[in-house]
PDB file of N, CA and C in Angstrom:
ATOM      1  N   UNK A   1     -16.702  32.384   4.481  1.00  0.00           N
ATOM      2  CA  UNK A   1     -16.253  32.766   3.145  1.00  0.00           C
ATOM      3  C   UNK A   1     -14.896  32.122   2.823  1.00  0.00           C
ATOM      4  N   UNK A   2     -14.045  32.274   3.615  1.00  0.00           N
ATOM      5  CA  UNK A   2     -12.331  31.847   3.316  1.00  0.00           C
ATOM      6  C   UNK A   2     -12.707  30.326   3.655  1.00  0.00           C
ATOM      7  N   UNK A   3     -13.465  29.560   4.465  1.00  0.00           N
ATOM      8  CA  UNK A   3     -13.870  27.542   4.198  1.00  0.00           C
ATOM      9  C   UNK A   3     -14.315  27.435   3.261  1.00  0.00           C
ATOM     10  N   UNK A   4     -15.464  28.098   2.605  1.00  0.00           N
ATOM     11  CA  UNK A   4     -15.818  27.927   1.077  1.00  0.00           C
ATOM     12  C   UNK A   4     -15.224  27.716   0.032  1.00  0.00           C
ATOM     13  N   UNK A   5     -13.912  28.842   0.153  1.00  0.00           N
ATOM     14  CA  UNK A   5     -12.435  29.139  -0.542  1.00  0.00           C
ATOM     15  C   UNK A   5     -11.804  27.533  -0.635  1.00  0.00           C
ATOM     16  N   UNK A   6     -11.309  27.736   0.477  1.00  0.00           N
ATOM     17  CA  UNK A   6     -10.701  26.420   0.967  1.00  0.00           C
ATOM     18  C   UNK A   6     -11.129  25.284   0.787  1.00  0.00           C
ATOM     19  N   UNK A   7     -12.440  24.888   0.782  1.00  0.00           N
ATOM     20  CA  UNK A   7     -13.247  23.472   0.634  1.00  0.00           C
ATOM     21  C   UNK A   7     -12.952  23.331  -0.804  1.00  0.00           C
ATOM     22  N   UNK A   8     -13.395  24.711  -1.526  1.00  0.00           N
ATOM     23  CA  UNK A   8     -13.229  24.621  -2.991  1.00  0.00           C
ATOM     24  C   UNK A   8     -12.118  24.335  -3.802  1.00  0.00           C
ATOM     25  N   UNK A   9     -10.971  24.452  -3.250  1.00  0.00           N
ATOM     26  CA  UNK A   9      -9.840  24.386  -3.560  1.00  0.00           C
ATOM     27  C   UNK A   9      -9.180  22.993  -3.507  1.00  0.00           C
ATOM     28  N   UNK A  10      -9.783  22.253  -2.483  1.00  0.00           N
ATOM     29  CA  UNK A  10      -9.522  21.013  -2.220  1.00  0.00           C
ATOM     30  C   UNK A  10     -10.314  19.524  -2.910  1.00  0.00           C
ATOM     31  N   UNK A  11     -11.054  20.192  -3.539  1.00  0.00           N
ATOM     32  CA  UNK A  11     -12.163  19.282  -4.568  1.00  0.00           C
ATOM     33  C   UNK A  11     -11.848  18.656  -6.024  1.00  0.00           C
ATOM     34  N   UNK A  12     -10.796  19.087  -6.254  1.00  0.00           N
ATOM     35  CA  UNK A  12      -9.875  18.272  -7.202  1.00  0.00           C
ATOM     36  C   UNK A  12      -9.121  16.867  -6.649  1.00  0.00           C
ATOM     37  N   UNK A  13      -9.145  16.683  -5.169  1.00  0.00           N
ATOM     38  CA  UNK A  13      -8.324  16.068  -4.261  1.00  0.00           C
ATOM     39  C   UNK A  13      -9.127  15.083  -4.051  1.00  0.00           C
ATOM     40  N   UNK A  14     -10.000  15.038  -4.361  1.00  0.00           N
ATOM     41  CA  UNK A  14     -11.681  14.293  -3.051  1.00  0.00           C
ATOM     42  C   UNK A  14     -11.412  13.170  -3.906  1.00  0.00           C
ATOM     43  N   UNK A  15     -11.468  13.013  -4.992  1.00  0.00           N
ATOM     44  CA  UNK A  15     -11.657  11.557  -5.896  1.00  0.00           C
ATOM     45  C   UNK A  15     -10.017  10.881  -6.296  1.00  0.00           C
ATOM     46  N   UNK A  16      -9.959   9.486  -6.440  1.00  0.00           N
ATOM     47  CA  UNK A  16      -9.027   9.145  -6.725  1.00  0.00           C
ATOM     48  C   UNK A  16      -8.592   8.985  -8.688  1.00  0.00           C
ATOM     49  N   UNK A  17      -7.707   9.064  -8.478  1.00  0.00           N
ATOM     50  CA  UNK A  17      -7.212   8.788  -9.774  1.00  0.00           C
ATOM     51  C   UNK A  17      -6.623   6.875 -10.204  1.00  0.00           C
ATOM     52  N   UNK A  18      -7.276   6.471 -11.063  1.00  0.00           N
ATOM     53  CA  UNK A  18      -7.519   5.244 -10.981  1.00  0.00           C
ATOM     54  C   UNK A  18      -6.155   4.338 -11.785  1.00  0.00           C
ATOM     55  N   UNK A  19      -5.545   4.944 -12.858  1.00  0.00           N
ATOM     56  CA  UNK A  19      -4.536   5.055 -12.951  1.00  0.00           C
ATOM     57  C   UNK A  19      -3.262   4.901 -12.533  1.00  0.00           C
ATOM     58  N   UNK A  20      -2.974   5.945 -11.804  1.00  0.00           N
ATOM     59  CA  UNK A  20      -2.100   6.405 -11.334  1.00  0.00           C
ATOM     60  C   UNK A  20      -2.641   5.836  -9.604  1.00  0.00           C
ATOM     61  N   UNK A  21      -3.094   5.229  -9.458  1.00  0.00           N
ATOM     62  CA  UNK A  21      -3.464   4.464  -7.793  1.00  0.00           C
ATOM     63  C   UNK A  21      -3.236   2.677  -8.257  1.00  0.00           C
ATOM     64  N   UNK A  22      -3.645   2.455  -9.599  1.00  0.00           N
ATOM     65  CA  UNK A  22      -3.317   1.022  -9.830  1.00  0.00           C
ATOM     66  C   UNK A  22      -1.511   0.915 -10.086  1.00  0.00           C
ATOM     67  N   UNK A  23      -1.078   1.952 -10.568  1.00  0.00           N
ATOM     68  CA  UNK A  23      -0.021   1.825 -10.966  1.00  0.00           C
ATOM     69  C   UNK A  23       0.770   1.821  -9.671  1.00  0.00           C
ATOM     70  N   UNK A  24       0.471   2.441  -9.044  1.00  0.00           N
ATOM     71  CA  UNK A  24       1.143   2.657  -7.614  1.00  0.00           C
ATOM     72  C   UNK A  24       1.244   1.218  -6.311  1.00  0.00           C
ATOM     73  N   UNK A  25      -0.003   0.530  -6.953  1.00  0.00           N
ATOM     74  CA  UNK A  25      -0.122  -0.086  -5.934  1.00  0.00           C
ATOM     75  C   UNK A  25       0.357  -1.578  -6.747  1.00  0.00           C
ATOM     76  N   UNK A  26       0.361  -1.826  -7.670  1.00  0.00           N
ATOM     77  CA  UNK A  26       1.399  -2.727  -8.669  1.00  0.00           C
ATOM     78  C   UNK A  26       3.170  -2.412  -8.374  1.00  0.00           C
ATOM     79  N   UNK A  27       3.276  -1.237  -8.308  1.00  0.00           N
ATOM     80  CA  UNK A  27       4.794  -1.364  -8.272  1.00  0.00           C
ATOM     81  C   UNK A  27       5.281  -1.461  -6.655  1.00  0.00           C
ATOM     82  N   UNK A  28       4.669  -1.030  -5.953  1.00  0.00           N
ATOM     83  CA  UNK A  28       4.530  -1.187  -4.220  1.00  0.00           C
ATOM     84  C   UNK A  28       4.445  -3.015  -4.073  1.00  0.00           C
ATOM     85  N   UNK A  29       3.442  -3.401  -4.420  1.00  0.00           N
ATOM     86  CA  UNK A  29       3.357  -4.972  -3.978  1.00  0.00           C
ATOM     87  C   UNK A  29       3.960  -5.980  -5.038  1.00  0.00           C
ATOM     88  N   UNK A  30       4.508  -5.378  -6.137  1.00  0.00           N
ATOM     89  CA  UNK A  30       5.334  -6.402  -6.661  1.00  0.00           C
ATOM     90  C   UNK A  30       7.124  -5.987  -6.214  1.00  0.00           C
ATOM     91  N   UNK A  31       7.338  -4.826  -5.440  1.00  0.00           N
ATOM     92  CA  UNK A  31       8.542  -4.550  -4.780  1.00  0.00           C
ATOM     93  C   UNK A  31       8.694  -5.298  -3.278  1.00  0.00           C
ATOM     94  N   UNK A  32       7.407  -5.281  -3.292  1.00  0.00           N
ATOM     95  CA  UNK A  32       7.371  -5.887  -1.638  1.00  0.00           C
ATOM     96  C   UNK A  32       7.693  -7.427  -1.650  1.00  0.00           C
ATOM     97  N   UNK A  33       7.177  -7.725  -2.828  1.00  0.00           N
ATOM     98  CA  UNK A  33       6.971  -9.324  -3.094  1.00  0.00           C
ATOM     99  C   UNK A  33       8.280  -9.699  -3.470  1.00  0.00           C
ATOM    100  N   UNK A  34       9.417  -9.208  -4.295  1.00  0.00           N
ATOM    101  CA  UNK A  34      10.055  -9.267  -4.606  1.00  0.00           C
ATOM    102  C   UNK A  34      11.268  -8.947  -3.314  1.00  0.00           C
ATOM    103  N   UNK A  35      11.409  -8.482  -2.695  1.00  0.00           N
ATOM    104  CA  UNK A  35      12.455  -8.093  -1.288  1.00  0.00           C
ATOM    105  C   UNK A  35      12.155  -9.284  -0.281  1.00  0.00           C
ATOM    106  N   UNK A  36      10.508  -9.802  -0.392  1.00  0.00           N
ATOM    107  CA  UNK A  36      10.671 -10.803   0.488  1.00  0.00           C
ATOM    108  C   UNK A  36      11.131 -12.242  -0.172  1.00  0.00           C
ATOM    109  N   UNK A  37      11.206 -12.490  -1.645  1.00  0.00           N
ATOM    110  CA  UNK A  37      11.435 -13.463  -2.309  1.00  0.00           C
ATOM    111  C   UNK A  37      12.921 -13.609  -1.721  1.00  0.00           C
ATOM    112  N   UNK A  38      13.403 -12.721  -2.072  1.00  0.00           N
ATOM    113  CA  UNK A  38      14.784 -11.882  -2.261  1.00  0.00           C
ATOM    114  C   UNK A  38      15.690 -12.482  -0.641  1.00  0.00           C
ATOM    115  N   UNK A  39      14.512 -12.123   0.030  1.00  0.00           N
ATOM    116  CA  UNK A  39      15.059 -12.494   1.651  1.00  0.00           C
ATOM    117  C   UNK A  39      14.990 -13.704   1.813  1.00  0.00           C
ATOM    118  N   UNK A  40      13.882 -14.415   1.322  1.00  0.00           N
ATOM    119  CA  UNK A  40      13.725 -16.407   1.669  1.00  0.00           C
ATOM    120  C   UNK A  40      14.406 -17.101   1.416  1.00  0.00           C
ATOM    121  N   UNK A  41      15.224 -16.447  -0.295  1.00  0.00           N
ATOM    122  CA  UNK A  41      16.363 -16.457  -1.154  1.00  0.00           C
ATOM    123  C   UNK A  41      17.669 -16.677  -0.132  1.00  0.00           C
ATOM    124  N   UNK A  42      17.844 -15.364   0.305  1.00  0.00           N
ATOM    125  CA  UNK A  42      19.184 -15.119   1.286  1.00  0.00           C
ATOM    126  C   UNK A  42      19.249 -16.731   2.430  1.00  0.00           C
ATOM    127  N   UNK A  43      17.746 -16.611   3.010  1.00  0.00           N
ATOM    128  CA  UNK A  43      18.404 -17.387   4.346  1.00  0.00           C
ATOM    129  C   UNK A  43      18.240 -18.916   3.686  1.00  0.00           C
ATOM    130  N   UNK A  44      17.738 -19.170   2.712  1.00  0.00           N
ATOM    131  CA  UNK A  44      17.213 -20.695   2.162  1.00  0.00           C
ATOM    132  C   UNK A  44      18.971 -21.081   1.619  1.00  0.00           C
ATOM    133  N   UNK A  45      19.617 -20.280   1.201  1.00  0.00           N
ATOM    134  CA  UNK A  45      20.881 -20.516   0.350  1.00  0.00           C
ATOM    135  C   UNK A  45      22.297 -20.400   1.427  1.00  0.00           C
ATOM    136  N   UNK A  46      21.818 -20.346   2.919  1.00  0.00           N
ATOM    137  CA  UNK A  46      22.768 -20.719   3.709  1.00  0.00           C
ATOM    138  C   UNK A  46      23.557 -19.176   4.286  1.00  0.00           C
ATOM    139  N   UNK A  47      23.548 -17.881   3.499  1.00  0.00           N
ATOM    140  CA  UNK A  47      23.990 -16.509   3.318  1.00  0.00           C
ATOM    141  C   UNK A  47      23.894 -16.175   5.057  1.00  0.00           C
ATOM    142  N   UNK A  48      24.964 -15.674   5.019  1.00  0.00           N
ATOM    143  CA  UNK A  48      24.452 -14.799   6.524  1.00  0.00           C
ATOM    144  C   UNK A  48      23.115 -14.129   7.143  1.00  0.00           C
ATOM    145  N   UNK A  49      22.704 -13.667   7.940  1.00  0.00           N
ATOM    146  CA  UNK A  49      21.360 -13.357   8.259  1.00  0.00           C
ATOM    147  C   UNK A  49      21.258 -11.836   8.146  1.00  0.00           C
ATOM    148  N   UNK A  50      22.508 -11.464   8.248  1.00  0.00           N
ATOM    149  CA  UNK A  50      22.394  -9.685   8.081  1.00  0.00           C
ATOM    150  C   UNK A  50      22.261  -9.165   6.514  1.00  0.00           C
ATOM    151  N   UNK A  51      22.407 -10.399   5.583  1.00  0.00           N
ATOM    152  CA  UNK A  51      22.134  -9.667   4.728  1.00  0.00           C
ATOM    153  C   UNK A  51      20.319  -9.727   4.114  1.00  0.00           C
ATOM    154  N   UNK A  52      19.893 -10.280   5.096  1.00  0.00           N
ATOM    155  CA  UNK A  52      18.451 -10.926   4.655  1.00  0.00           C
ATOM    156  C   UNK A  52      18.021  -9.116   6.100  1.00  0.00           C
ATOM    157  N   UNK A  53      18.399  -9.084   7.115  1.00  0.00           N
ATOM    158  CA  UNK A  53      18.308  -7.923   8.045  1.00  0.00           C
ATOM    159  C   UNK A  53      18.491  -6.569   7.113  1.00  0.00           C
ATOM    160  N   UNK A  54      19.125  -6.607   6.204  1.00  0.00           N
ATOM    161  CA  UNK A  54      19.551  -5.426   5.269  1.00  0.00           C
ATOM    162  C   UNK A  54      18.135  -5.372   4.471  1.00  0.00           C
ATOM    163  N   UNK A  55      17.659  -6.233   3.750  1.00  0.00           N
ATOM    164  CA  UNK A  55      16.452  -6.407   2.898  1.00  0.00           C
ATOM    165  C   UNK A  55      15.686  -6.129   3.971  1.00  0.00           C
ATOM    166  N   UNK A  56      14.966  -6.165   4.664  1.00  0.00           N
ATOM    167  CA  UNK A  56      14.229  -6.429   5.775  1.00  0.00           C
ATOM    168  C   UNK A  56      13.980  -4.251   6.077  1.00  0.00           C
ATOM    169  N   UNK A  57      14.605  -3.284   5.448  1.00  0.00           N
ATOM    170  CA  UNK A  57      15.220  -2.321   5.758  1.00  0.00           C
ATOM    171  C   UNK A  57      13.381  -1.482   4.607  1.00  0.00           C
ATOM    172  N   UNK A  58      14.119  -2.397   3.749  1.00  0.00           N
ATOM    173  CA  UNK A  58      13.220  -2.006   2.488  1.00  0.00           C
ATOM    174  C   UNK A  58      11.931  -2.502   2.204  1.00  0.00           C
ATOM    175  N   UNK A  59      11.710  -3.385   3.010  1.00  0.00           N
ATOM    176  CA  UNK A  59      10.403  -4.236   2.913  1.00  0.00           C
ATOM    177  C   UNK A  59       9.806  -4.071   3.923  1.00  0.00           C
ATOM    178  N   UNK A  60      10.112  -3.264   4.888  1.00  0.00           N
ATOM    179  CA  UNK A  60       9.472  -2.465   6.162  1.00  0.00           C
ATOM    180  C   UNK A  60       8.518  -1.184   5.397  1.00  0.00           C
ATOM    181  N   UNK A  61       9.551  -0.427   4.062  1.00  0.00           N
ATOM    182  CA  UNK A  61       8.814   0.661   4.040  1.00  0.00           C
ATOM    183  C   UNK A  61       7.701   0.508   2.968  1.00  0.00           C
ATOM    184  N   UNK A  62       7.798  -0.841   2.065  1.00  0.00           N
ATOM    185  CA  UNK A  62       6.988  -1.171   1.154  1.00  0.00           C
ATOM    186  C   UNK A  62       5.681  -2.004   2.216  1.00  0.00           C
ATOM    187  N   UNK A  63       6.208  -2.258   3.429  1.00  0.00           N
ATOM    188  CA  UNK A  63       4.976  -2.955   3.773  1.00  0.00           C
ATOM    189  C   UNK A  63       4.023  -1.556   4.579  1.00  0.00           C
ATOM    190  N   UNK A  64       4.412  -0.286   4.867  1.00  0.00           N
ATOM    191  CA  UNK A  64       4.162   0.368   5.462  1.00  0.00           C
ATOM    192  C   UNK A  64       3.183   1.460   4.460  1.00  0.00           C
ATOM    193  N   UNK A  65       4.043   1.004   3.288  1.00  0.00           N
ATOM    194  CA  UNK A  65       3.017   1.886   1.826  1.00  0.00           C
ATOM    195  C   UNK A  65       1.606   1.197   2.234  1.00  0.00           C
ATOM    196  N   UNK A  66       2.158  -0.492   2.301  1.00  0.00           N
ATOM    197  CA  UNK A  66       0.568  -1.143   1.530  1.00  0.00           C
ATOM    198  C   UNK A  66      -0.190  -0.895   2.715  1.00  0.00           C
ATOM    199  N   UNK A  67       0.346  -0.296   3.816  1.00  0.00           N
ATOM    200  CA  UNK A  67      -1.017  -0.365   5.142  1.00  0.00           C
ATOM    201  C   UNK A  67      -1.431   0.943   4.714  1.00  0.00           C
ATOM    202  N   UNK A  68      -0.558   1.767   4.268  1.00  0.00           N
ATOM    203  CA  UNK A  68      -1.317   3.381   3.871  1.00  0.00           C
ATOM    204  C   UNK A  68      -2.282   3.108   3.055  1.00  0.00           C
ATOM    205  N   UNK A  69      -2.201   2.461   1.819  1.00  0.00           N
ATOM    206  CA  UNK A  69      -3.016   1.830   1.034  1.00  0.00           C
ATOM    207  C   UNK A  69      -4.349   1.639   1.361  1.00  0.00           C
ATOM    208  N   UNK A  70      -4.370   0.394   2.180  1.00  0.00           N
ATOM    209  CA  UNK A  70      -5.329  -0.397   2.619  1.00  0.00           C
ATOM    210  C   UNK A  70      -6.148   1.088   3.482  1.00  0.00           C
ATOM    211  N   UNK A  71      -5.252   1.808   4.641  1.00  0.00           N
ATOM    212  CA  UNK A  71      -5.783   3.080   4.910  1.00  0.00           C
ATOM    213  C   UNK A  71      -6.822   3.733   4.392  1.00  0.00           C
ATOM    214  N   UNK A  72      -6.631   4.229   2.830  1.00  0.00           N
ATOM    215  CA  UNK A  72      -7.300   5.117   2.214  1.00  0.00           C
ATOM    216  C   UNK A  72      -8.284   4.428   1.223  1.00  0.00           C
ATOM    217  N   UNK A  73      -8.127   2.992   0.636  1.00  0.00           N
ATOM    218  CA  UNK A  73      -9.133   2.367   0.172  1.00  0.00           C
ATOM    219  C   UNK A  73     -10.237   2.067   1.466  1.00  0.00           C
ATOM    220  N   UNK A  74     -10.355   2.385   2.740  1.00  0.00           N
ATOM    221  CA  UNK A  74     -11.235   2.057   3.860  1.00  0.00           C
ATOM    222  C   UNK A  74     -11.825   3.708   4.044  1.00  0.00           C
ATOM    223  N   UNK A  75     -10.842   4.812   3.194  1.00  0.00           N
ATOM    224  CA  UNK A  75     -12.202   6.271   3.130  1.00  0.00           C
ATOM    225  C   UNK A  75     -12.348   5.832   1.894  1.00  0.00           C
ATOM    226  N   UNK A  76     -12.899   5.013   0.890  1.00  0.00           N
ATOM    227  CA  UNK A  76     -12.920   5.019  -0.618  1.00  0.00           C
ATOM    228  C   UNK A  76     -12.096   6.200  -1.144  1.00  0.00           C
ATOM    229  N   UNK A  77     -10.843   6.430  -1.055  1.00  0.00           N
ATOM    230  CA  UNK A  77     -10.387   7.805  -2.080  1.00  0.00           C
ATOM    231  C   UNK A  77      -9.310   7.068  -2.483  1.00  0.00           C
ATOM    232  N   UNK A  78      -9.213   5.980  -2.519  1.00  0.00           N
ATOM    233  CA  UNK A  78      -8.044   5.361  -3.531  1.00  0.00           C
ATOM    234  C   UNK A  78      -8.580   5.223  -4.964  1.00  0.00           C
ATOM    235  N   UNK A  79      -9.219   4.853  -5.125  1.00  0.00           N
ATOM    236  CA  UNK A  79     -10.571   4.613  -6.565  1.00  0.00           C
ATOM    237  C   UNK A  79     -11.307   4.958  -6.464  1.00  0.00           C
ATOM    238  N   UNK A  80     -11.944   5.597  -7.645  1.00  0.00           N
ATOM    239  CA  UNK A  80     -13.082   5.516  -7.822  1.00  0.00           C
ATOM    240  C   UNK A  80     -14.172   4.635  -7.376  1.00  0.00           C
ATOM    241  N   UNK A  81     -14.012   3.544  -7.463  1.00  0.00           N
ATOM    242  CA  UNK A  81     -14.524   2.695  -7.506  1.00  0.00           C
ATOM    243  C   UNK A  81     -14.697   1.824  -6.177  1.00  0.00           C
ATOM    244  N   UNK A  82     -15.608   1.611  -5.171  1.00  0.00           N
ATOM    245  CA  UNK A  82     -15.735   1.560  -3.515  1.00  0.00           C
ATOM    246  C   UNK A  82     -15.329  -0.137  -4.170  1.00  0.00           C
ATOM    247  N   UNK A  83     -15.957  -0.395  -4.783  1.00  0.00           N
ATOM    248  CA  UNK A  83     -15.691  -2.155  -5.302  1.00  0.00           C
ATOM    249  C   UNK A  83     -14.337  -2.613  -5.397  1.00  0.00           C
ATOM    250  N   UNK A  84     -13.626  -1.525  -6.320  1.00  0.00           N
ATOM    251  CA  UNK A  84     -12.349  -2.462  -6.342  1.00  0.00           C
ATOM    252  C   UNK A  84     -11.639  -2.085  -5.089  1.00  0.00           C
ATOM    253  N   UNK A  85     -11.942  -0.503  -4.778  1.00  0.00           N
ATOM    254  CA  UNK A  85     -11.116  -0.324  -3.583  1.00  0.00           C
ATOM    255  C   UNK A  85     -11.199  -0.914  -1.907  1.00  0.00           C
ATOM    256  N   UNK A  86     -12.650  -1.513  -2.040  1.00  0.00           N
ATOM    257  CA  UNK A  86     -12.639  -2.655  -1.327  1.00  0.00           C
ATOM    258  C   UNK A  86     -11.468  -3.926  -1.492  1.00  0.00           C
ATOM    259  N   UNK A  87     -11.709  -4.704  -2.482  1.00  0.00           N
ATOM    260  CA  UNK A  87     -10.583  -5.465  -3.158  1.00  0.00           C
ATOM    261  C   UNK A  87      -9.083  -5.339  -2.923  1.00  0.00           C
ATOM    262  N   UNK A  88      -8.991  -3.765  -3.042  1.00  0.00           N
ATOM    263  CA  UNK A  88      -7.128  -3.900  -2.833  1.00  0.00           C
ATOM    264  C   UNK A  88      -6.994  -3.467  -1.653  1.00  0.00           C
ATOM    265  N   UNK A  89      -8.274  -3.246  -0.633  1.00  0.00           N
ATOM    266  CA  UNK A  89      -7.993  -2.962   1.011  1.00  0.00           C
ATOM    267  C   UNK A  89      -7.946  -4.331   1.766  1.00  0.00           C
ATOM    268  N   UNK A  90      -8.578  -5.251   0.777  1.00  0.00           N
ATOM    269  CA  UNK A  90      -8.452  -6.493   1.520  1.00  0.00           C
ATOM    270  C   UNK A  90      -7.137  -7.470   1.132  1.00  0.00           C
ATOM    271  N   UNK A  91      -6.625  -6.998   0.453  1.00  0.00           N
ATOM    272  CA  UNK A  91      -5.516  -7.471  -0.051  1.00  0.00           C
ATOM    273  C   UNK A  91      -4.145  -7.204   0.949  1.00  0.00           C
ATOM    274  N   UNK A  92      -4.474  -5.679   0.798  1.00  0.00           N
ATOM    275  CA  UNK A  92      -3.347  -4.932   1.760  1.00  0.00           C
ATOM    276  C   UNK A  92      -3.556  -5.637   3.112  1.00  0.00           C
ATOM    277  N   UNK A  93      -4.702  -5.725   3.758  1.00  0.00           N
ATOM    278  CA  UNK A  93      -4.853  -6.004   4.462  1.00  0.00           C
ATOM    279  C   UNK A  93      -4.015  -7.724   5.407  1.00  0.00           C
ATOM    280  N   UNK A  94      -4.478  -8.462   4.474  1.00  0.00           N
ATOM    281  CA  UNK A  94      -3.752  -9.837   4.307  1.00  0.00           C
ATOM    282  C   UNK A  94      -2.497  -9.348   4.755  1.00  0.00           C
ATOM    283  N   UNK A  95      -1.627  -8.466   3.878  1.00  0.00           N
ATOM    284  CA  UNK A  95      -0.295  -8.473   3.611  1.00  0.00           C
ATOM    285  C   UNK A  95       0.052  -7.970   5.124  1.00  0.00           C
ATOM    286  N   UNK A  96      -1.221  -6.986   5.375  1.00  0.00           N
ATOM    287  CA  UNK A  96      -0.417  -6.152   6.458  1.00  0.00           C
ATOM    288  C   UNK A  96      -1.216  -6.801   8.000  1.00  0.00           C
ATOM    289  N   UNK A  97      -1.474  -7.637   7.887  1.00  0.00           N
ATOM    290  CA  UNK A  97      -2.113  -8.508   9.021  1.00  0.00           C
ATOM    291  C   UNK A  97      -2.915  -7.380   9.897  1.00  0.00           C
ATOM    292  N   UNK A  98      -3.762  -6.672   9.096  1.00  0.00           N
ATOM    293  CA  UNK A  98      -4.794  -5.853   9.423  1.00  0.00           C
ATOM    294  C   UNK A  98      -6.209  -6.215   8.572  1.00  0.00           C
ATOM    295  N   UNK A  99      -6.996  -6.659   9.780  1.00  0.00           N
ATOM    296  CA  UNK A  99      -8.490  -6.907   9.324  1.00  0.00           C
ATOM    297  C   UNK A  99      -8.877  -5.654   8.728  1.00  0.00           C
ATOM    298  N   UNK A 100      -9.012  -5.938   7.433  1.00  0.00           N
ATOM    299  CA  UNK A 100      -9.876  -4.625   6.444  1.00  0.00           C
ATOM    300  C   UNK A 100     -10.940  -4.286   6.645  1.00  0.00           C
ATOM    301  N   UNK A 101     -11.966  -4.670   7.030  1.00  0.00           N
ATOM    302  CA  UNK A 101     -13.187  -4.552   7.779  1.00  0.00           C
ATOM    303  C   UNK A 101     -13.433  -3.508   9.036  1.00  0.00           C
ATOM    304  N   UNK A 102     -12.431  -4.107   9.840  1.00  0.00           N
ATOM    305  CA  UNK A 102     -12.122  -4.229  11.025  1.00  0.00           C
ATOM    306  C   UNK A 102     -11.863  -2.536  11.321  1.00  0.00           C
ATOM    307  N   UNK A 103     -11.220  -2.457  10.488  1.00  0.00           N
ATOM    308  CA  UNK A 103     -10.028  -0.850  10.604  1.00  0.00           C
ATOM    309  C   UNK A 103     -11.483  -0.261  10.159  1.00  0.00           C
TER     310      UNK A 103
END
């Protein structure tokens, strides 16, 4: 009776919101993309290396989003959609030198 409760309660949760998962995963990989520009920037222009080690701080936790990412598009609950969320697991994947398949 109280798992029934509970299962039921959690069924608003089961599907992704498509929205608010594209939006998320646009501002995640164009932050990521941007910190590593940011860093190629630093060491290409001669700059010390600690300040490219400082960036390196922030682009750890944006690369750590996109493996969560890639994570939950591999249970389909990032989208709706198993198609695209295939698509941005293989993407993440690339980024995060994790075979999407594979996982």
């Amino acid at each position: 009776m109280v798992e029934n409760q509970w299962i039921a309660s959690l069924k608003p949760y089961e599907g992704g919101d498509t929205w608010k998962s594209i939006r998320q995963f646009s501002l995640t990989l164009g932050s990521y993309l941007i910190i590593l520009t940011a860093m190629v920037y630093v060491v290409s222009a001669g700059l010390p290396y600690w300040f490219a080690l400082g960036l390196a701080i922030p682009a750890s936790g944006f690369h750590v989003k996109l493996f969560i990412i890639m994570h939950d598009c591999g249970h389909n609950s990032y989208l709706a959609s198993k198609r695209a969320s295939a698509w941005i697991g293989r993407i993440c994947g690339l980024l995060t030198f994790t075979p999407y398949y594979d996982w």
